[in-house]
Protein backbone atom coordinates (compact mmCIF):
# COMPACT_ATOMS: atom_id res chain seq x y z
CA UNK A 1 0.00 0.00 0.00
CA UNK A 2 2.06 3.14 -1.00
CA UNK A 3 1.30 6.36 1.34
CA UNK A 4 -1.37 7.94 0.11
CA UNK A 5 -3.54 4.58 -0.35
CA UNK A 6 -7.03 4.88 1.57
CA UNK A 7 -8.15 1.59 3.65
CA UNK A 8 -11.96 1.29 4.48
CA UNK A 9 -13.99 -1.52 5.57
CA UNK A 10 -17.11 -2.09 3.07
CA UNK A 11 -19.62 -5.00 4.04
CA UNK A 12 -17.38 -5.88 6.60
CA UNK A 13 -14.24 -6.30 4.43
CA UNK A 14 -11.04 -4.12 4.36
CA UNK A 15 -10.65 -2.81 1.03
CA UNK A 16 -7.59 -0.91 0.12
CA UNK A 17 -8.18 2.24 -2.24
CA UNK A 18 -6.08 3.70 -4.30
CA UNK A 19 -5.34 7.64 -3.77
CA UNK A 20 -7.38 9.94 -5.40
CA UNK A 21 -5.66 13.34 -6.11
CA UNK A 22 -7.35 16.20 -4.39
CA UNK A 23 -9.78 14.40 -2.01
CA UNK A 24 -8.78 14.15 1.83
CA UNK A 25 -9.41 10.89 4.11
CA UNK A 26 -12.74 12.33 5.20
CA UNK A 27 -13.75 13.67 1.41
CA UNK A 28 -12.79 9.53 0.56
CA UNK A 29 -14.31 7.87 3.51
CA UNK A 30 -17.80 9.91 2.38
CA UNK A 31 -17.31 8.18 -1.26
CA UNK A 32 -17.13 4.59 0.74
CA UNK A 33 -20.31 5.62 2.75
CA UNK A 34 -22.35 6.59 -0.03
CA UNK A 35 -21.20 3.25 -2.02
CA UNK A 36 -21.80 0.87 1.15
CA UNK A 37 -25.20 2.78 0.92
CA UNK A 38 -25.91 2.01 -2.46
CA UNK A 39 -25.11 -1.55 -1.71
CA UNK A 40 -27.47 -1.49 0.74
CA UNK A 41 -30.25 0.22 -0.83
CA UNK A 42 -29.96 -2.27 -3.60
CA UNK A 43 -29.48 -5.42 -1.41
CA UNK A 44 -32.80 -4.17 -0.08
CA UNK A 45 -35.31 -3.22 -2.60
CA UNK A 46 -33.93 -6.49 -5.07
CA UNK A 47 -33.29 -9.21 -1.82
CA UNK A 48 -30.14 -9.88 -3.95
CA UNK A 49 -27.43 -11.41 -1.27
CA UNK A 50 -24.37 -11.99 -3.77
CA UNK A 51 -21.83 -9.23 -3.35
CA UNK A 52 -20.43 -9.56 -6.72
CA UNK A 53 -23.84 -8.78 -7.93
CA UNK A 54 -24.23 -6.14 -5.37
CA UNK A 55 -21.37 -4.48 -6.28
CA UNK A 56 -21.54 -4.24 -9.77
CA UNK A 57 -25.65 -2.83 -9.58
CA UNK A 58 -24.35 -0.24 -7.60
CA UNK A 59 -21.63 0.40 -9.97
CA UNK A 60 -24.29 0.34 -12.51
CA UNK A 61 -26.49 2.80 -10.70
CA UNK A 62 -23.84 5.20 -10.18
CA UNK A 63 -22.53 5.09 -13.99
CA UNK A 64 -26.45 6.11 -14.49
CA UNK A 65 -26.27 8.51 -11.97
CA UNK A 66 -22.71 10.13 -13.43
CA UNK A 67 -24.50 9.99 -16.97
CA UNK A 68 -27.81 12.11 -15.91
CA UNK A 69 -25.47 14.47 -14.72
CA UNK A 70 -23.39 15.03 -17.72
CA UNK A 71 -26.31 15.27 -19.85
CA UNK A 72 -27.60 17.70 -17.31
CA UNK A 73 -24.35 19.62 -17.66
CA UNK A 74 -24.35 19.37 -21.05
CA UNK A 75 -27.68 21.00 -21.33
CA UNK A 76 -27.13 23.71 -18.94
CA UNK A 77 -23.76 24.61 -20.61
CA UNK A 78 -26.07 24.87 -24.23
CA UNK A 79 -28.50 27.00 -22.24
CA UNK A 80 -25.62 29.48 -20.98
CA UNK A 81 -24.09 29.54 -24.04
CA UNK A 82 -27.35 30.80 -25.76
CA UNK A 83 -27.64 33.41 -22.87
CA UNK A 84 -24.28 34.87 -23.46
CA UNK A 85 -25.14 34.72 -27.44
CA UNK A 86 -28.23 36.80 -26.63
CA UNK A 87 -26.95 39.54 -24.11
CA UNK A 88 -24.32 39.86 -26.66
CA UNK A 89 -26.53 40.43 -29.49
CA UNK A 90 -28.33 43.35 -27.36
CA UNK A 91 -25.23 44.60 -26.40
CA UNK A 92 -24.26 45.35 -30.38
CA UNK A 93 -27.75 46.30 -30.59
CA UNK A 94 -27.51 48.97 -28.39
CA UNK A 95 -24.00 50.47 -29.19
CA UNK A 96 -25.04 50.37 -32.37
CA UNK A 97 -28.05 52.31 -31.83
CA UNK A 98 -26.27 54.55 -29.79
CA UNK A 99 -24.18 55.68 -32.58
């Protein structure tokens, strides 16, 4: 485990995590609670037991999650860029008009 590896138990098991630039101990350890939550949010709604399975639906669910979110981005970005466009249109407008 080189220094700035991160160890956390998940479902009981000591996992060791490799060092994420830019996140503190606490910043990671919040990453392993919300994935130990997933887990367990899955195990319960599906009654699914195998923690292969587990892991990879909650893999899946946050790779869905991750996607939403781009596309979200991606929209907001189009809508800001369209903004800008616009109060940059009146702004000719007006020094235009002002000539």
């Amino acid at each position: 485990m080189s220094n700035n590896d991160f160890e956390a138990k998940v479902r009981g098991r000591t996992i060791k995590f490799p060092a994420v630039d830019g996140l503190t101990e606490l910043e990671l350890g919040g990453i392993v609670a919300q994935v130990e939550e997933k887990i367990s949010q899955i195990e319960e709604k599906l009654n699914v037991v195998d923690t292969s399975k587990l892991a990879i639906l909650a893999a899946y669910a946050f790779a869905v999650e991750l996607n939403n979110l781009r596309q979200k981005s991606e929209t907001n970005r189009e809508a800001d860029s369209r903004k800008v466009e616009e109060m940059v249109s009146m702004l000719e407008k007006t020094l235009e008009d002002g000539k």
